[in-house]
Protein backbone atom coordinates (compact mmCIF):
# COMPACT_ATOMS: atom_id res chain seq x y z
CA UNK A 1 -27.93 34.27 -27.42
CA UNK A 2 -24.17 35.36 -27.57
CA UNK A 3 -24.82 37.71 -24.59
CA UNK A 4 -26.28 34.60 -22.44
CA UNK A 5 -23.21 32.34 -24.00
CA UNK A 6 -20.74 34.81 -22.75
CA UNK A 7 -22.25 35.25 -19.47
CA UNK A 8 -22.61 31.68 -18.36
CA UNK A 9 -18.87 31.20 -19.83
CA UNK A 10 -18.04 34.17 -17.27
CA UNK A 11 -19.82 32.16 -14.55
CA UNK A 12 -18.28 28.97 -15.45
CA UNK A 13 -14.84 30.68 -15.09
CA UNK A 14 -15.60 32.66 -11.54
CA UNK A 15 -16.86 29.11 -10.11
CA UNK A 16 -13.89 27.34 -11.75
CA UNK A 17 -11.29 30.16 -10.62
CA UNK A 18 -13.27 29.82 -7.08
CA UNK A 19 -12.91 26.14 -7.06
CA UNK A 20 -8.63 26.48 -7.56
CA UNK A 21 -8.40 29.17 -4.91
CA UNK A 22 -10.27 26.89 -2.29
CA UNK A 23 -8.33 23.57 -3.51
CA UNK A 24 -4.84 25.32 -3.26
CA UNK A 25 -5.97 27.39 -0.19
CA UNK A 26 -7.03 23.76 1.89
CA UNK A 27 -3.03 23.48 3.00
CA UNK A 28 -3.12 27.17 4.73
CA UNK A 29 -6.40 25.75 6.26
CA UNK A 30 -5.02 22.52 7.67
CA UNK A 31 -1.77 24.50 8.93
CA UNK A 32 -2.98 28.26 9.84
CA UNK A 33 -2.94 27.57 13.55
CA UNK A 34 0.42 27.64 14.07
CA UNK A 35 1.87 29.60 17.35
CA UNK A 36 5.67 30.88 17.78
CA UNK A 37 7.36 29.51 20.96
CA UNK A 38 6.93 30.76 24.46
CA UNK A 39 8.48 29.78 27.83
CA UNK A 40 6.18 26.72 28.94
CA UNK A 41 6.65 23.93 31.17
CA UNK A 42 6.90 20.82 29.26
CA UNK A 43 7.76 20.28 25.27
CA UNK A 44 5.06 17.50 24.25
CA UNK A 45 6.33 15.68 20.83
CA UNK A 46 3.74 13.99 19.42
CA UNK A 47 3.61 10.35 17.69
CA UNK A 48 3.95 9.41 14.22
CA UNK A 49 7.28 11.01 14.18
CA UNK A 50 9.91 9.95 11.54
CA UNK A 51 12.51 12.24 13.25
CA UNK A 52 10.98 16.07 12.28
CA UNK A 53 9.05 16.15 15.61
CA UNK A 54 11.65 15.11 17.78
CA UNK A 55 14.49 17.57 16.10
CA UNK A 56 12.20 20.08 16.57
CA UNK A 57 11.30 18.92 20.17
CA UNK A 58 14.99 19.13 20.94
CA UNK A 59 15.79 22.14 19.21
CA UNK A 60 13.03 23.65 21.33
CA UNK A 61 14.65 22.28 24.50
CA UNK A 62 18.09 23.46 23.66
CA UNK A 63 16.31 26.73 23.09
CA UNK A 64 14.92 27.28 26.91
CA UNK A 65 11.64 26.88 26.13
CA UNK A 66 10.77 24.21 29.04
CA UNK A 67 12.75 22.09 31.22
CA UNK A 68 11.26 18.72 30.14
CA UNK A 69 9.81 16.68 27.22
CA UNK A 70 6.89 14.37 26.69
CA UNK A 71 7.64 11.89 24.11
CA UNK A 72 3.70 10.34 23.09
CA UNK A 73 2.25 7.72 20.92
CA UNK A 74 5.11 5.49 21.94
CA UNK A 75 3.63 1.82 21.56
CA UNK A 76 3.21 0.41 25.34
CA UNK A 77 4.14 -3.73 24.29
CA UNK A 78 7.49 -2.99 23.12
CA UNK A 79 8.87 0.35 25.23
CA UNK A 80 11.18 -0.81 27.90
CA UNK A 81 12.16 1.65 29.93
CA UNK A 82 15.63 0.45 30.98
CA UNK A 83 16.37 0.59 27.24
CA UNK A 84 15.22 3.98 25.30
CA UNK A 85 13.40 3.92 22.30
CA UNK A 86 15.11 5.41 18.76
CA UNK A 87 13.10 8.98 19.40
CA UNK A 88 14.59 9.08 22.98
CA UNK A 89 17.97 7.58 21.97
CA UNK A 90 17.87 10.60 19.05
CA UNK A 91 16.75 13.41 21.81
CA UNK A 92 19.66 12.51 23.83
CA UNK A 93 22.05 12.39 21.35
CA UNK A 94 20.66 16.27 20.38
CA UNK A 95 21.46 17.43 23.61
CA UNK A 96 18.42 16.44 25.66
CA UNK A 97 19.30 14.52 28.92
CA UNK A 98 17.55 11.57 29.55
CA UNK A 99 16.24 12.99 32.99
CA UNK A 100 14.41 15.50 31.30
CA UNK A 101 12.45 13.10 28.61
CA UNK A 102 8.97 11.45 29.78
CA UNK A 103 7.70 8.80 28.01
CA UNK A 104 3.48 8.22 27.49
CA UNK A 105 2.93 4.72 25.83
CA UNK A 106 -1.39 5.15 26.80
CA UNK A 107 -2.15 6.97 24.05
CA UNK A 108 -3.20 5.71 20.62
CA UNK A 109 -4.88 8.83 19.21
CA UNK A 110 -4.78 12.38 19.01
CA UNK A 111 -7.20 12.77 21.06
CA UNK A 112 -6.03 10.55 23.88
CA UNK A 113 -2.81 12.40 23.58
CA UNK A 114 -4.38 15.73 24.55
CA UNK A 115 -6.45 14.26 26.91
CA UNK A 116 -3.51 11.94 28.86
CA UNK A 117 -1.42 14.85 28.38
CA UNK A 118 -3.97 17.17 30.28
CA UNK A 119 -3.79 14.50 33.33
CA UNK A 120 0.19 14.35 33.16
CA UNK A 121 -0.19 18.09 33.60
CA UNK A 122 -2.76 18.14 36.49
CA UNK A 123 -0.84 15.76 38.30
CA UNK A 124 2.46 17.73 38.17
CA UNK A 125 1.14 21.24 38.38
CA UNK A 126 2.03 22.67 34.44
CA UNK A 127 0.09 25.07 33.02
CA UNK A 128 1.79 25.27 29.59
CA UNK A 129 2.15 22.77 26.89
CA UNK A 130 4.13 23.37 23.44
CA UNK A 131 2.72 20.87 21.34
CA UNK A 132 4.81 19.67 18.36
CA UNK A 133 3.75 18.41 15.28
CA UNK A 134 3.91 18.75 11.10
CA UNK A 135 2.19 20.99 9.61
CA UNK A 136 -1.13 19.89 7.82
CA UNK A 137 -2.04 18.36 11.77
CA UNK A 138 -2.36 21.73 13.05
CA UNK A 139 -6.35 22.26 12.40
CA UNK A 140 -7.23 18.91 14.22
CA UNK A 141 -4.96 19.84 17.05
CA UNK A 142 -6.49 22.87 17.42
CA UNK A 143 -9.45 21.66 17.59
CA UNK A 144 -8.52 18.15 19.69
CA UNK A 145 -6.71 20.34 22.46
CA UNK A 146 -9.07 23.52 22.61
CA UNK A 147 -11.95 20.86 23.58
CA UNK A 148 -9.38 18.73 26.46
CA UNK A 149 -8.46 21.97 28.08
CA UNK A 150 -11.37 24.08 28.15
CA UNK A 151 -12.81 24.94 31.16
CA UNK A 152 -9.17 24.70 32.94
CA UNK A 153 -6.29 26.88 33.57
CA UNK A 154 -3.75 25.03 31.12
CA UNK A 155 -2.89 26.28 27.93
CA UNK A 156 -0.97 25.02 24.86
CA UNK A 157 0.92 26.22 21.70
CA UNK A 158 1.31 24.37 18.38
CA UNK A 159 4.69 24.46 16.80
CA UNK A 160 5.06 22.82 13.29
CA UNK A 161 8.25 20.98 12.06
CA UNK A 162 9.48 22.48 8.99
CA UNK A 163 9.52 19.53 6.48
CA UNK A 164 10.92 19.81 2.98
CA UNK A 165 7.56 18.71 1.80
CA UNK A 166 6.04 20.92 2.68
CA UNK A 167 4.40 23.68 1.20
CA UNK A 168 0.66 25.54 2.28
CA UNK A 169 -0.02 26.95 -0.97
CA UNK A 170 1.91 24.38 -3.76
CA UNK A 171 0.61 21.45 -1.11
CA UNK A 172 -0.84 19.30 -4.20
CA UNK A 173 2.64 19.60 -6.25
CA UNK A 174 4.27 17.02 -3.45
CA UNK A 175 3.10 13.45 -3.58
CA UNK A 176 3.94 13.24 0.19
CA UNK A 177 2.26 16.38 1.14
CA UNK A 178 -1.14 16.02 -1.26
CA UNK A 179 -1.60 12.72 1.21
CA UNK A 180 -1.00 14.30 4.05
CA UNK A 181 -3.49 16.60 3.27
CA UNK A 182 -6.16 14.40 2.14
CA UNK A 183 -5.74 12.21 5.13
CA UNK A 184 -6.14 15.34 8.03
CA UNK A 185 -9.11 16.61 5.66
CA UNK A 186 -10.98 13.26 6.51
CA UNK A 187 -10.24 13.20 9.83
CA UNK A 188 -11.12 16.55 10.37
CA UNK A 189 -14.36 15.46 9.24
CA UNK A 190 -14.42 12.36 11.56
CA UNK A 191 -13.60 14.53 14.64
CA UNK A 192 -16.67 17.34 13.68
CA UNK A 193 -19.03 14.42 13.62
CA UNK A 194 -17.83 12.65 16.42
CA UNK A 195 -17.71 16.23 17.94
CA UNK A 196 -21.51 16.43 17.48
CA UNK A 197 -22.68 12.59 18.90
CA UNK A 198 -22.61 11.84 14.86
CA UNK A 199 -20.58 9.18 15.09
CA UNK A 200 -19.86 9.27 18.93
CA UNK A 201 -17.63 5.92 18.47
CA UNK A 202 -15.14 7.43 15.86
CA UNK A 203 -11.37 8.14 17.71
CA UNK A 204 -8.63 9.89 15.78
């Protein structure tokens, strides 16, 4: 009897010690795909920004990385494009010149980003997209872009922001960050089962 007790107790504690490793281990998940910078031909800064993507977007600019930047997820009923939006008003003020900032105000999701973004770059000849986003959105990107530009030429990198908040093992420590990551885990989901006719009408 105490030889069965003390086995299922060391059971109990390998599932329980698996269960913590997998839990803290889902921020390195969400955020593993991240690439370091090459030369490419357009920056693309992704929507949803509260300022990290576009400092990065700009910092990446001032680097040399690519001549240009696509500013998405801008909201088409209230851009006017004689008077610049606060993420192209902080680009230019960073060093970016307002000739070399595009604006796409089609896209609503993720996924139309990729895929509007893949047209932009068809029509203009690019090959190369660095795609800019936070952390914890790298997995969906990954797997949002990969599916746009197979079967073409074009490629892309993902480059993260750097937040503060920001941690891939201590994710659940940061009220801010445990959201984050319990929001991309259900999408995630969303986008395999829409990936597989599932839920064919689910967009994220």
């Amino acid at each position: 009897m105490k030889f069965l007790l003390k086995r299922a107790l060391i059971v109990l504690f390998c599932v329980s010690a698996a269960v913590a490793i997998g839990f803290s281990s889902l921020g390195l998940l969400l955020s593993v795909y991240a690439d370091k910078p090459e030369q490419a031909d357009v920056i693309v800064v992704l929507g949803g920004d509260k300022g990290l993507r576009v400092r990065k977007g700009a910092e990446l600019y001032n680097a040399g990385y690519a001549p240009r930047v696509l500013l998405t997820g801008i909201d088409q009923r209230y851009y006017r494009p004689w008077r610049p939006n606060w993420r192209e008003r902080r680009m230019i003020n960073m060093g970016v010149p307002k000739r070399a900032i595009l604006v796409d105000t089609a896209s609503k999701t993720s996924w139309e980003e990729a895929v509007n973004t893949a047209k932009i770059m068809d029509k203009r000849g690019w090959k190369r997209a660095i795609v800019v986003s936070d952390p914890p959105h790298l997995l969906r990107l990954q797997l949002t872009w990969s599916k746009v530009f197979r079967g073409s030429s074009k490629e892309f990198l993902l480059i993260p922001t750097t937040p503060e908040w920001w941690n891939q093992f201590l994710w659940w420590k940061d009220p801010k960050s445990y959201q984050f990551v319990m929001s991309e885990l259900k999408k995630n989901l969303f986008y395999i089962f829409g990936h597989y006719g599932w839920f064919p009408f689910l967009t994220i």
